[in-house]
C-alpha atoms as a PDB file:
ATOM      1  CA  UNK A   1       0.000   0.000   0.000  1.00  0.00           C
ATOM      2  CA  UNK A   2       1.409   3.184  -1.541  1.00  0.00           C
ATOM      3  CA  UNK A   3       1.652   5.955   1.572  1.00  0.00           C
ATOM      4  CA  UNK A   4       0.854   9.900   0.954  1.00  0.00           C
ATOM      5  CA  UNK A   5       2.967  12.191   2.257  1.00  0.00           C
ATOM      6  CA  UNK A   6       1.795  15.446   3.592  1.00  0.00           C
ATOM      7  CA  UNK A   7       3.487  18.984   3.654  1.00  0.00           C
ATOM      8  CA  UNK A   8       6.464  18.637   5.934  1.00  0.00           C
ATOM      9  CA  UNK A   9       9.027  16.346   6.843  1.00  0.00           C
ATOM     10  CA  UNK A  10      10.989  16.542  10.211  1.00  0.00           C
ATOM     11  CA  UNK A  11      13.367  13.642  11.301  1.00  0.00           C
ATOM     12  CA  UNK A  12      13.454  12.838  15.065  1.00  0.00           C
ATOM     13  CA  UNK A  13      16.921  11.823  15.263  1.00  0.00           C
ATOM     14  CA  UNK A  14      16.744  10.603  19.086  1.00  0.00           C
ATOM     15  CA  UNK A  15      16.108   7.822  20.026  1.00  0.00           C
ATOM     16  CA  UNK A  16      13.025   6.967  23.061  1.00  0.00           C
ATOM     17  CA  UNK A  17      15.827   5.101  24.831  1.00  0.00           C
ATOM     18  CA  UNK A  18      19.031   5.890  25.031  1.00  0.00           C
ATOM     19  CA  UNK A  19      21.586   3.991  23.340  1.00  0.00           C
ATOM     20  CA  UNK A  20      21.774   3.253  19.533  1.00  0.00           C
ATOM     21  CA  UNK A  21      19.648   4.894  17.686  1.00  0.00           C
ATOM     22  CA  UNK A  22      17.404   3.259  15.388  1.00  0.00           C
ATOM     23  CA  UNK A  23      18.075   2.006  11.912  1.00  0.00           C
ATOM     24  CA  UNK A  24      14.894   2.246  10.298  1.00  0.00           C
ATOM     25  CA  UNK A  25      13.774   5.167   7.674  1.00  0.00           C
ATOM     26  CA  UNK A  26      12.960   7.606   9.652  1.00  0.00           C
ATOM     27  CA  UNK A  27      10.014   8.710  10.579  1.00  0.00           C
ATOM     28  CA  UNK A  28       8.284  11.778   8.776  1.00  0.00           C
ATOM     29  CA  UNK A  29       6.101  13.780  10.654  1.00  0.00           C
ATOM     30  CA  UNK A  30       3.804  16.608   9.567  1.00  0.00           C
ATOM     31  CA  UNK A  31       4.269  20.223  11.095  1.00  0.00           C
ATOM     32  CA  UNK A  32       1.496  20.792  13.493  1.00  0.00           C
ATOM     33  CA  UNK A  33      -0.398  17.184  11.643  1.00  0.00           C
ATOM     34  CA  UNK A  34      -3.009  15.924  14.387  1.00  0.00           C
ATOM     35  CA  UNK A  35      -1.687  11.967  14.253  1.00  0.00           C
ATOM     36  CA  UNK A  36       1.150  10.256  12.014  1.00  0.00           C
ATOM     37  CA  UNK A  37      -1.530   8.134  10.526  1.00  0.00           C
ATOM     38  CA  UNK A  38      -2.572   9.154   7.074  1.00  0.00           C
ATOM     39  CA  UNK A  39      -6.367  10.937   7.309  1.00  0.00           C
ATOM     40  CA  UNK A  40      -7.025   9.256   3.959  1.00  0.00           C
ATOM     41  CA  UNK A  41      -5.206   6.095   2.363  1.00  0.00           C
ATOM     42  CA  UNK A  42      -5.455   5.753  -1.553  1.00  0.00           C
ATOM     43  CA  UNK A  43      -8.808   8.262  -1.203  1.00  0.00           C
ATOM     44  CA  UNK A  44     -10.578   6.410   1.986  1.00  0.00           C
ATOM     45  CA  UNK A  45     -11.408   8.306   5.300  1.00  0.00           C
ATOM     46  CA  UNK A  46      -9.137   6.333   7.842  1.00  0.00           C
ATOM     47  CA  UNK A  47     -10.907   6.514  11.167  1.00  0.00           C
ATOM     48  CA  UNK A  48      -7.393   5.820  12.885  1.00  0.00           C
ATOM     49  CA  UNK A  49      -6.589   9.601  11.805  1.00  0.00           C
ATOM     50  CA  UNK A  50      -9.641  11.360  13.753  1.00  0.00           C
ATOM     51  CA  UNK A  51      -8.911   9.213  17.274  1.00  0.00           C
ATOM     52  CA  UNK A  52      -5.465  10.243  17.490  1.00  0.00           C
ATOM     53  CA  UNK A  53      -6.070  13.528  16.416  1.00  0.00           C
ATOM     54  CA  UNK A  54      -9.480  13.790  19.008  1.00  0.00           C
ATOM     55  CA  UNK A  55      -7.327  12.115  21.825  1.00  0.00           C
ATOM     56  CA  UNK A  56      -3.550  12.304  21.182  1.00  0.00           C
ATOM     57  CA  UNK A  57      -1.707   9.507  20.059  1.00  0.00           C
ATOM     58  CA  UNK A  58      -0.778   7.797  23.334  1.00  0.00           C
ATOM     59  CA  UNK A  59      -3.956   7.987  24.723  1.00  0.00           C
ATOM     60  CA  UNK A  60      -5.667   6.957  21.548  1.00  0.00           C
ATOM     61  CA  UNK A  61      -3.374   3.631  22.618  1.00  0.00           C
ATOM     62  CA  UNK A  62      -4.774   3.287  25.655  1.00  0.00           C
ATOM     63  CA  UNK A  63      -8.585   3.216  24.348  1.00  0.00           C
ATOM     64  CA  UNK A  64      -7.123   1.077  21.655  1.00  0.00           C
ATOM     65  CA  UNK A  65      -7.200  -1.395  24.456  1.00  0.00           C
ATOM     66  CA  UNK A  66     -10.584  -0.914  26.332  1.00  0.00           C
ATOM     67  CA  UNK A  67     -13.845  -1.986  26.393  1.00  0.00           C
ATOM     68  CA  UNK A  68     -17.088  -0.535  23.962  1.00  0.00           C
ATOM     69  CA  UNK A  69     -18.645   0.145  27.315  1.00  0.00           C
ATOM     70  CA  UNK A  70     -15.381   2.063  29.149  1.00  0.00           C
ATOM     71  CA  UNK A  71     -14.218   3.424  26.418  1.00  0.00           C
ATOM     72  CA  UNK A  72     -17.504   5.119  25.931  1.00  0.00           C
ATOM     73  CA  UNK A  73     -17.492   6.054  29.798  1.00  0.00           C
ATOM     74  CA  UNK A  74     -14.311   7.196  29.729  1.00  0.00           C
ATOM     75  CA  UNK A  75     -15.230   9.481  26.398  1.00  0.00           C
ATOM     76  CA  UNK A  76     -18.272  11.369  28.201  1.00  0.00           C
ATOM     77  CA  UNK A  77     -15.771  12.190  31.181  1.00  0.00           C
ATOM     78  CA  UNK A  78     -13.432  13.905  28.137  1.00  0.00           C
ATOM     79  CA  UNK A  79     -16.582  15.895  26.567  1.00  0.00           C
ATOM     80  CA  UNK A  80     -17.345  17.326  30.027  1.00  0.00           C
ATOM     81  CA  UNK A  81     -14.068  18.904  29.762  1.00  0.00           C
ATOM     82  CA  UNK A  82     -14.356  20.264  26.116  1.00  0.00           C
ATOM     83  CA  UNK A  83     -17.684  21.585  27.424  1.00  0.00           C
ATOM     84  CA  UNK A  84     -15.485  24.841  28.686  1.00  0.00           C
ATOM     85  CA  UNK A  85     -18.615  27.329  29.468  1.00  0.00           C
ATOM     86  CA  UNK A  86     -20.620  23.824  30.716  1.00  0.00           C
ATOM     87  CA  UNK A  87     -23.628  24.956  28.761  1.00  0.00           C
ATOM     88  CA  UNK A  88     -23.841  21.042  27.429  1.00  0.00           C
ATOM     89  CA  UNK A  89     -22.499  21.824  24.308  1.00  0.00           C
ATOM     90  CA  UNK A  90     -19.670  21.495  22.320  1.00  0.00           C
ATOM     91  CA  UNK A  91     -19.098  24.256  19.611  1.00  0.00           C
ATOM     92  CA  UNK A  92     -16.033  24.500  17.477  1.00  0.00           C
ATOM     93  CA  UNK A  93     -13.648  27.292  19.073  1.00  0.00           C
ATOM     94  CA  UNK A  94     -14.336  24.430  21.808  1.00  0.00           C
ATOM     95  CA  UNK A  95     -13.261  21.312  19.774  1.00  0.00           C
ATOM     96  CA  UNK A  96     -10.275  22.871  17.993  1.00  0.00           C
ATOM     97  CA  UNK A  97      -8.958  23.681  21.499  1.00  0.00           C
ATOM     98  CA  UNK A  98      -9.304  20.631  22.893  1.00  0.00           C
ATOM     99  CA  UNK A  99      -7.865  19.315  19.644  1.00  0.00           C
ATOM    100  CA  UNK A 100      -4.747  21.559  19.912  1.00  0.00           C
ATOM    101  CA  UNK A 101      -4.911  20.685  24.032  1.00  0.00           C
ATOM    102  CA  UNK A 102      -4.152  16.968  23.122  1.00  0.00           C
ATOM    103  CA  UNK A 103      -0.909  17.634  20.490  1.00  0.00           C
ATOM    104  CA  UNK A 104       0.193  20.244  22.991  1.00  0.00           C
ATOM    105  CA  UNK A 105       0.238  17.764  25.395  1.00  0.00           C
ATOM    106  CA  UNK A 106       1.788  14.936  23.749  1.00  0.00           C
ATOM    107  CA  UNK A 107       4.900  17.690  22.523  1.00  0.00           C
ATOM    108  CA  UNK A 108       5.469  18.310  26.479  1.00  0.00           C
ATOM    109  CA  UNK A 109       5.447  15.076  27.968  1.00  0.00           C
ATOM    110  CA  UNK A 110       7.521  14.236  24.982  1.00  0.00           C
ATOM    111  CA  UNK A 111      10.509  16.980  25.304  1.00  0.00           C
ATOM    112  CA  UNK A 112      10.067  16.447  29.125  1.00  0.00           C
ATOM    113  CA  UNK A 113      10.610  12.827  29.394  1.00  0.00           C
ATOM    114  CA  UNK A 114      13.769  13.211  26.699  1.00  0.00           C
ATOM    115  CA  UNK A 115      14.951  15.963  28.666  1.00  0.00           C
ATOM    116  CA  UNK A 116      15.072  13.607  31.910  1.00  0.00           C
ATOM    117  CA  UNK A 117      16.529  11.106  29.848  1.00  0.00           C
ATOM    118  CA  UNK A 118      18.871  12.939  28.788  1.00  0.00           C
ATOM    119  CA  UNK A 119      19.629  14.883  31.482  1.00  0.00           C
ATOM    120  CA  UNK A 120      19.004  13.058  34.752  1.00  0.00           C
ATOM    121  CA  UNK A 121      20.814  15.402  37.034  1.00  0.00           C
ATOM    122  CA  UNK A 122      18.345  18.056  35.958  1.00  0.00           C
ATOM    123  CA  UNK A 123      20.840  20.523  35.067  1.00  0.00           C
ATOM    124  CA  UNK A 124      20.200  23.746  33.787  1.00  0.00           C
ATOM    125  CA  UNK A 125      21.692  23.177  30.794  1.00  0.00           C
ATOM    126  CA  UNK A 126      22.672  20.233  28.714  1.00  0.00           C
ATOM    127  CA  UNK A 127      25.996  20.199  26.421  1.00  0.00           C
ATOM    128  CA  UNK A 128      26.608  18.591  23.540  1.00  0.00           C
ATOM    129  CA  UNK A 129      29.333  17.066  24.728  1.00  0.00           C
ATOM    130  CA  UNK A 130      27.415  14.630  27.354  1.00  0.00           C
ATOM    131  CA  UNK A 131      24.500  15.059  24.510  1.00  0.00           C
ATOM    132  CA  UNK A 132      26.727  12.961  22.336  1.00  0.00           C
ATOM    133  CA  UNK A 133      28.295  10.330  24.651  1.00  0.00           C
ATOM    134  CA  UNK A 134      24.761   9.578  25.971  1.00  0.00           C
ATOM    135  CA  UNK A 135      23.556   8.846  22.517  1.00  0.00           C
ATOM    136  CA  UNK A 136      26.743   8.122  20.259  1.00  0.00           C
ATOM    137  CA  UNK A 137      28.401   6.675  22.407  1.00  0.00           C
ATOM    138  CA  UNK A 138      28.279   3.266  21.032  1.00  0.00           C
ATOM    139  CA  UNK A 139      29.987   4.610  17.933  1.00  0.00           C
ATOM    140  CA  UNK A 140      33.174   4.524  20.268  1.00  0.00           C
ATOM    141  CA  UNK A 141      33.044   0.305  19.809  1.00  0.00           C
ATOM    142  CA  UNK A 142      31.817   0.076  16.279  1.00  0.00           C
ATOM    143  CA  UNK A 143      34.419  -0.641  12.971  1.00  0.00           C
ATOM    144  CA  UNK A 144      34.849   2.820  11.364  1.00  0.00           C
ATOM    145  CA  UNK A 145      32.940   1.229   7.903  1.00  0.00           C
ATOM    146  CA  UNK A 146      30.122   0.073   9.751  1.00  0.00           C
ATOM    147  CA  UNK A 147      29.748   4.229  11.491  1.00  0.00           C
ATOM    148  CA  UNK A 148      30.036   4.977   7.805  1.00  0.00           C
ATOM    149  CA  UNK A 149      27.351   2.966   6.511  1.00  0.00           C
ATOM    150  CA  UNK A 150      25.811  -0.254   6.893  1.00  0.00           C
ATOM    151  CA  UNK A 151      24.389  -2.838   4.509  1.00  0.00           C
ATOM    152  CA  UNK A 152      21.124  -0.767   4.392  1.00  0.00           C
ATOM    153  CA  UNK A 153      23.203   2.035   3.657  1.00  0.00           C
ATOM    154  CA  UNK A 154      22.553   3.762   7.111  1.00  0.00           C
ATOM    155  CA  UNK A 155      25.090   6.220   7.719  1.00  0.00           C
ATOM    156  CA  UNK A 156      25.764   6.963  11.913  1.00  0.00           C
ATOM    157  CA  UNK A 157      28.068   9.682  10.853  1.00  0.00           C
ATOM    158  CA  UNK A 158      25.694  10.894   8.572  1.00  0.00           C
ATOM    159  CA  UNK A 159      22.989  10.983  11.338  1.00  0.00           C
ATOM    160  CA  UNK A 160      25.403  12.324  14.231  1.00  0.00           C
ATOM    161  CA  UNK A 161      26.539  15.315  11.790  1.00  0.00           C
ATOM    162  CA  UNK A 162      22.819  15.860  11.397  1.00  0.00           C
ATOM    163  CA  UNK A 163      21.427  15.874  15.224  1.00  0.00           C
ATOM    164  CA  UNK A 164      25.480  18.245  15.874  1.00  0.00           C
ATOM    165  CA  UNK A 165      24.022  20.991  13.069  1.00  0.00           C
ATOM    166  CA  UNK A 166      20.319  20.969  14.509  1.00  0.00           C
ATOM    167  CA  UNK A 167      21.766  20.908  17.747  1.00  0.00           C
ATOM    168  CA  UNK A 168      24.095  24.037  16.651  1.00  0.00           C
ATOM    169  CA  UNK A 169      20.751  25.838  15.416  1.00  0.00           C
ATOM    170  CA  UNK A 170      18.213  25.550  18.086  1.00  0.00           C
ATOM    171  CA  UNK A 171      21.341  27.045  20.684  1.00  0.00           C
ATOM    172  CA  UNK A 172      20.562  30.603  20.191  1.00  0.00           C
ATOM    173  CA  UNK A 173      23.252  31.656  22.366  1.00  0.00           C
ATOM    174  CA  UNK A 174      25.942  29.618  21.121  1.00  0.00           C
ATOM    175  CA  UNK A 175      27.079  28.230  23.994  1.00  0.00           C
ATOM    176  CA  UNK A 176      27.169  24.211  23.013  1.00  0.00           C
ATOM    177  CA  UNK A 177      24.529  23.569  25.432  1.00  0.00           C
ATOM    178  CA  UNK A 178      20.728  23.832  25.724  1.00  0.00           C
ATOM    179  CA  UNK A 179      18.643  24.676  27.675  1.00  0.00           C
ATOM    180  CA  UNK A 180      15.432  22.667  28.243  1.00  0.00           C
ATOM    181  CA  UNK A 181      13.763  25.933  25.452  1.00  0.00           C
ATOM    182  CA  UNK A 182      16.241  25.089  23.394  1.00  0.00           C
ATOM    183  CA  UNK A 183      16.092  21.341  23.968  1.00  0.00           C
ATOM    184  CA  UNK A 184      12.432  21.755  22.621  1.00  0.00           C
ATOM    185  CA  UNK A 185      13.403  23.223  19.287  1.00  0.00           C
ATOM    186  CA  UNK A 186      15.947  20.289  19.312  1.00  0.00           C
ATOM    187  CA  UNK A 187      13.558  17.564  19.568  1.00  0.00           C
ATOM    188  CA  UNK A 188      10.579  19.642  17.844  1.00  0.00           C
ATOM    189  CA  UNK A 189      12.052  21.805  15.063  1.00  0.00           C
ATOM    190  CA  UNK A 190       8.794  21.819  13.569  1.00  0.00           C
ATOM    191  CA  UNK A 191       6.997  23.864  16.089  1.00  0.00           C
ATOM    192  CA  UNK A 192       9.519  26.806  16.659  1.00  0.00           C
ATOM    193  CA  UNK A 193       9.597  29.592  13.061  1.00  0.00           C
ATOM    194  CA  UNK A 194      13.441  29.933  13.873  1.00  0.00           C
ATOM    195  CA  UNK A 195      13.742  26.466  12.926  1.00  0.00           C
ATOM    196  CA  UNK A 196      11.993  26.666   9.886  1.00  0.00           C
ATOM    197  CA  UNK A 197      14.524  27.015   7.187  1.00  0.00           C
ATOM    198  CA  UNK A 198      16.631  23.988   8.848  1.00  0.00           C
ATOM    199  CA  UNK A 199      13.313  21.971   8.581  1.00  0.00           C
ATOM    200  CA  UNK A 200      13.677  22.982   4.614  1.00  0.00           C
ATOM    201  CA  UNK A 201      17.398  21.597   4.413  1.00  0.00           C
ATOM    202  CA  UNK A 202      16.549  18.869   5.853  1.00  0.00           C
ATOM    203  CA  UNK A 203      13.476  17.817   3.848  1.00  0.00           C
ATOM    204  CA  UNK A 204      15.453  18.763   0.631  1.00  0.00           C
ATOM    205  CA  UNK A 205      18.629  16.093   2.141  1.00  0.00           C
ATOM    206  CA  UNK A 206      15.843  13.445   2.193  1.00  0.00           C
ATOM    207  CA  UNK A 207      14.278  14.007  -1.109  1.00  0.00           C
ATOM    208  CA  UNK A 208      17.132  15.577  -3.062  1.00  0.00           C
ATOM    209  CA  UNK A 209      18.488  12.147  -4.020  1.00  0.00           C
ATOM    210  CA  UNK A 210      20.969  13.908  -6.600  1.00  0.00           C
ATOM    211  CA  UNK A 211      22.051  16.678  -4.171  1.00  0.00           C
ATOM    212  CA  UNK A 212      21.498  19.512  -6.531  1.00  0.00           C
ATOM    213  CA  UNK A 213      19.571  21.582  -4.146  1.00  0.00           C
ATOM    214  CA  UNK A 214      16.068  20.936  -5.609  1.00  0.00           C
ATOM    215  CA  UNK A 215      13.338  18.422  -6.098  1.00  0.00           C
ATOM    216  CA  UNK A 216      12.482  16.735  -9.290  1.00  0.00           C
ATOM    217  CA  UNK A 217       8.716  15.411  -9.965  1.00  0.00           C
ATOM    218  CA  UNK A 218      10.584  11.326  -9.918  1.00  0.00           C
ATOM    219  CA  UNK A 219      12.024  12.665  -6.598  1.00  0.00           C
ATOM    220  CA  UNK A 220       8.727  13.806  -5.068  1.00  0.00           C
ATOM    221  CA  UNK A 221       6.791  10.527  -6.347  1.00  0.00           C
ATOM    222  CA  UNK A 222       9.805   8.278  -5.361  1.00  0.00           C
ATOM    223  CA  UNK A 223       9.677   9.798  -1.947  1.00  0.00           C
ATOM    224  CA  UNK A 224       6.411   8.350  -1.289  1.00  0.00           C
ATOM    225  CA  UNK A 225       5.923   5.101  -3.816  1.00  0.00           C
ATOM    226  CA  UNK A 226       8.060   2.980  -5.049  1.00  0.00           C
ATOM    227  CA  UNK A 227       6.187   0.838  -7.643  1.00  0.00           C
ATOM    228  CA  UNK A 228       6.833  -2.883  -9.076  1.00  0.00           C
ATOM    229  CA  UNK A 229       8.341  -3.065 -12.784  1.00  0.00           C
ATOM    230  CA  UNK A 230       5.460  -2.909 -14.845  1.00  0.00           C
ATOM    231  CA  UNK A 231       3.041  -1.559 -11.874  1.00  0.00           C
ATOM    232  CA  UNK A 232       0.376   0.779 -13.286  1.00  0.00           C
ATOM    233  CA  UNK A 233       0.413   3.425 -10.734  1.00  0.00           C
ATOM    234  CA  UNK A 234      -2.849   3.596  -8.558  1.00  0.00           C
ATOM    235  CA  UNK A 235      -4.487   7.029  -8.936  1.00  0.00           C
ATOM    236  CA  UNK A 236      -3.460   8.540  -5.823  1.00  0.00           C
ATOM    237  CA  UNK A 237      -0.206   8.675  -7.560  1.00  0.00           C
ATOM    238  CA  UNK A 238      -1.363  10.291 -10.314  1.00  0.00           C
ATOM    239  CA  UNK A 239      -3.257  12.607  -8.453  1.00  0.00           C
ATOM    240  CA  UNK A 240       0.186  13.491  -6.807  1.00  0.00           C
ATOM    241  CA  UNK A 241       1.562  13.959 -10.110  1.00  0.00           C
ATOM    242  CA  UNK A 242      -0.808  16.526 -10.756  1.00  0.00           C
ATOM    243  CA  UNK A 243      -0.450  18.176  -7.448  1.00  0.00           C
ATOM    244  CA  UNK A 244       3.407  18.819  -7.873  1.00  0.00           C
ATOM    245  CA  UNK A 245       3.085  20.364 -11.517  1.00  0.00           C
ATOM    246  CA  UNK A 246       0.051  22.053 -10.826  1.00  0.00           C
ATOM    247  CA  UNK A 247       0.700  23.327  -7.090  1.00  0.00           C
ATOM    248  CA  UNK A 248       4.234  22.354  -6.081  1.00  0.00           C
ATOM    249  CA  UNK A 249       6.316  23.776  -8.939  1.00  0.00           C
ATOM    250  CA  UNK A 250       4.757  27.038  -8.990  1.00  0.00           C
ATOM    251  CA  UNK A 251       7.439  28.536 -11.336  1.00  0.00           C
ATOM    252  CA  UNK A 252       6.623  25.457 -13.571  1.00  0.00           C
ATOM    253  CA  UNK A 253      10.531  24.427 -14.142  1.00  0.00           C
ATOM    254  CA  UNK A 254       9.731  20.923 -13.247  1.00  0.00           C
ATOM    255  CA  UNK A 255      11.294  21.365 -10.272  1.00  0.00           C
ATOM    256  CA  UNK A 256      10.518  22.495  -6.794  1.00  0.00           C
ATOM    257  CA  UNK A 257      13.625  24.685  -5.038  1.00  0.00           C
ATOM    258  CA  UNK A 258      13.886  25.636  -1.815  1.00  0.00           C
ATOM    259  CA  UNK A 259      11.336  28.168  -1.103  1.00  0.00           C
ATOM    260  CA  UNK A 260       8.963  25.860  -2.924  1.00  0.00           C
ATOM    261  CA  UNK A 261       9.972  23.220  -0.981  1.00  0.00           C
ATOM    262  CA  UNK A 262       9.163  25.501   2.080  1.00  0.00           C
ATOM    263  CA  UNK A 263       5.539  26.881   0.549  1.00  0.00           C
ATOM    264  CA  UNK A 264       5.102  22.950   0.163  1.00  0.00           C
ATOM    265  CA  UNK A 265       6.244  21.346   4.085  1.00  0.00           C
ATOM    266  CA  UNK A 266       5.280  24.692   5.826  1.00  0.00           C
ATOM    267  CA  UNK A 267       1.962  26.159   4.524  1.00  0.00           C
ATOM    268  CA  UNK A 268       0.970  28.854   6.308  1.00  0.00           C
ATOM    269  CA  UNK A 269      -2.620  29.141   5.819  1.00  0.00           C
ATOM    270  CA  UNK A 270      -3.741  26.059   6.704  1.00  0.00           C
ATOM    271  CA  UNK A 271      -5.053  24.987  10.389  1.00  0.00           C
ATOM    272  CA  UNK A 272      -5.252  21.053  10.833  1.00  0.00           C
ATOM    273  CA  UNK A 273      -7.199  21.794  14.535  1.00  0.00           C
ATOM    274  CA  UNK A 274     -10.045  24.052  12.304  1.00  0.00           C
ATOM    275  CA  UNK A 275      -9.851  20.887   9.898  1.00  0.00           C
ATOM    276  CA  UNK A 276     -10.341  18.446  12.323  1.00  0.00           C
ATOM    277  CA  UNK A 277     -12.850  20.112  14.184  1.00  0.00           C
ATOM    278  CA  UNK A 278     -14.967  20.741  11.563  1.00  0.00           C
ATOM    279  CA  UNK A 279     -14.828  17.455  10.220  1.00  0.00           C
ATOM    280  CA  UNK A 280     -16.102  15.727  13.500  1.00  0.00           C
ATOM    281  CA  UNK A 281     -18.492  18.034  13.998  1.00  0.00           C
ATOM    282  CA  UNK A 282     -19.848  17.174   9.588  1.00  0.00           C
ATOM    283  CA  UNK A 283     -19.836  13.432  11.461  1.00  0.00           C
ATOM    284  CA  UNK A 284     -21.597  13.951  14.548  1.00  0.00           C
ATOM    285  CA  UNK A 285     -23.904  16.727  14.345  1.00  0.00           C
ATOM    286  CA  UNK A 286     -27.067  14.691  13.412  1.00  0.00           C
ATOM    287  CA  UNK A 287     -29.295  18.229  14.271  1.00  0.00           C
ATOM    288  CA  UNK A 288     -26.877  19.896  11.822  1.00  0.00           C
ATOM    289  CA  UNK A 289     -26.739  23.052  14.490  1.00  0.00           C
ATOM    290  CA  UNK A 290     -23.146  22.999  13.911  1.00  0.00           C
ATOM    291  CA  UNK A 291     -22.151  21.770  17.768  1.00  0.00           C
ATOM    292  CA  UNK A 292     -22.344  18.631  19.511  1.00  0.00           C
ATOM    293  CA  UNK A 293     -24.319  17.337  22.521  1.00  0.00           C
ATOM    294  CA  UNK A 294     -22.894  14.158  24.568  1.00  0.00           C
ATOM    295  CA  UNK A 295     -25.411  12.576  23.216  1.00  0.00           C
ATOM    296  CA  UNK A 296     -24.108  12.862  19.830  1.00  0.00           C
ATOM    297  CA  UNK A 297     -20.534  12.327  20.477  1.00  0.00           C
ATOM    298  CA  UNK A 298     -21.606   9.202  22.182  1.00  0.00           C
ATOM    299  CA  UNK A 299     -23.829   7.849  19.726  1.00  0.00           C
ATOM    300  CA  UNK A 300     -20.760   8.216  16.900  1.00  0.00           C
ATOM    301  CA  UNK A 301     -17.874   7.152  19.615  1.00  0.00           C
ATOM    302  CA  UNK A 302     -16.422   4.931  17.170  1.00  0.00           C
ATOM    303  CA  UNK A 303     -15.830   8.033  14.912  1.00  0.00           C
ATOM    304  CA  UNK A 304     -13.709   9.599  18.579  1.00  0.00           C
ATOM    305  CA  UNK A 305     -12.218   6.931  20.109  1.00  0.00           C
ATOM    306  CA  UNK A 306     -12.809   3.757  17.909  1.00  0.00           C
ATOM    307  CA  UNK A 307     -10.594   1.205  16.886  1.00  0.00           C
ATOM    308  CA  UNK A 308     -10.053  -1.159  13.875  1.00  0.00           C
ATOM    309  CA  UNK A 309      -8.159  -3.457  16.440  1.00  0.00           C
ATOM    310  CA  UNK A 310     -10.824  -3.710  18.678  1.00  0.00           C
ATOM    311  CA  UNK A 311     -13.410  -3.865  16.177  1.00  0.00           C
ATOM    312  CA  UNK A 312     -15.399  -0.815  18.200  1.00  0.00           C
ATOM    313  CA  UNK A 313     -17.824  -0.155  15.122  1.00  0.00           C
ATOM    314  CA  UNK A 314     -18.845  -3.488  14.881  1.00  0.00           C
ATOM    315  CA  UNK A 315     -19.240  -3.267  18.740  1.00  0.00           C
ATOM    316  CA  UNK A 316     -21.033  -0.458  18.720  1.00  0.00           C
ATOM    317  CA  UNK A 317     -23.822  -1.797  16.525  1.00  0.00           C
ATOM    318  CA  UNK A 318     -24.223  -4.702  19.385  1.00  0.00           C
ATOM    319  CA  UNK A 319     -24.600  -2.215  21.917  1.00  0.00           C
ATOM    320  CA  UNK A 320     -27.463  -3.903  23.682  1.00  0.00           C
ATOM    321  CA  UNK A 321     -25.425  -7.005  24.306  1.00  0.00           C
ATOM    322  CA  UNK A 322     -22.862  -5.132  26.847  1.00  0.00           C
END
């Protein structure tokens, strides 16, 4: 299954333990994106997107794992707290702050449980110095070729020299170390503007697979699908196609340079909370008043807090057995 990607690309280059980091293709995140799930695969809603985005991605686990009846218990408690001004109704401004509530949340306990990690003695600062022995360290042990690149062609160099100039970016004050603000911008370039263009070089380092500082249309598709011999591309391929020569390439040179490339992974006029919010309230709001009773976030619960792993809309639809 061919996967879409969105408008920006930001590599977390540390690892959630510490030690080695890991080897596979790393991750790529959207700036400010609600859930790393795709919201629609090859042109079909995936459900997966709205309860990570409604719920935040580790909680979304933990109803993952619940029952139809506790899960829906546990979801009324949640709507009482959207339900700001307690008038029993949940109204948009409401929803897209909750919405923004649950990625906020997941960015702190993130940079905060990194920054223990990381820094155990709770200093006020952290340098690059211990930075690097705490995560590179096991380079120290390791063949030279095998730093350089491994049979995947994984470079550790390549990936130290990467975290060192981020590093070097988000320390404003140039001091080598970090403090836990500047740890943030570390670990989350994608939510501070004065990492913005850094976000850009990146992006065009993954894509670029030439390295001459822009992005051809086979290097935007390859990026994202990498077909069979023979394959006939599916349509949402196509439909990318389109996108780049249409929207991406705006100076139509058949490529997209830099400040394409940042009109493309940073778009400024686009608000996934609004999005979201909206959208749950087009799949709830069966009185169409534009805002949401508990009534009608519980009757659609497998639209908030569902699960294909448990099966909830299935479950759901047996509601009188439970």
């Amino acid at each position: 299954m061919g996967l879409k990607v969105y408008e920006i690309l930001v590599i977390l280059l540390i690892s959630s333990v510490i030690g080695k980091p890991e080897e596979e293709h790393p991750q790529r995140v959207v700036t400010r994106e609600l859930s790393d799930k795709e919201h629609f695969e090859q042109q079909h809603h995936n459900s997966e997107y709205d309860h990570e985005a409604f719920l935040g991605a580790e909680e979304a686990k933990t109803f993952d794992q619940l029952p139809p009846e506790e899960s829906k218990r546990r979801l009324g408690l949640i709507v009482d707290k959207i339900d700001v001004n307690k008038d029993g109704l949940i109204n948009r401004e409401e929803l897209k702050d909750w919405i923004r509530f649950t990625q906020k949340r997941y960015i702190t306990e993130d940079i905060d449980r990194q920054w223990k990690q990381q820094n155990p003695d709770n200093l006020p600062t952290l340098e690059w110095e211990r930075y690097q022995k705490m995560v590179y360290g096991f380079l120290e042990n390791m063949d030279p070729s095998e730093i350089e690149k491994d049979g995947t062609g994984f470079s550790y160099k390549k990936m130290m020299n990467r975290d060192r100039r981020r590093w070097q970016t988000a320390d404003k004050d140039g001091d080598d170390s970090l403090t836990k603000e500047e740890f943030a911008s570390f670990l989350h370039p994608e939510e501070d503007q004065y990492m913005s263009d850094l976000i850009v070089v990146e992006t065009l380092e993954d894509i670029d697979k030439n390295n001459d500082g822009k992005v051809s249309l086979e290097e935007y598709i390859g990026d994202m699908y990498r077909g069979e011999d023979g394959e006939e591309e599916p349509d949402w391929v196509k439909s990318e196609r389109e996108q780049f020569n249409t929207y991406r390439d705006k100076d139509g040179d058949g490529f997209m340079d830099s400040d394409e490339v940042k009109n493309w992974i940073l778009p400024e006029d686009f608000d996934h909370a609004e999005a979201e919010a909206r959208h749950l309230i087009y799949e709830a709001d069966s009185d169409a008043d534009e805002q949401l009773t508990k009534d009608e976030v519980l009757s659609k619960y497998d639209i908030f807090v569902g699960s294909q792993a448990t099966d909830f809309g299935e479950a759901l639809a047996r509601h009188d057995e439970f």
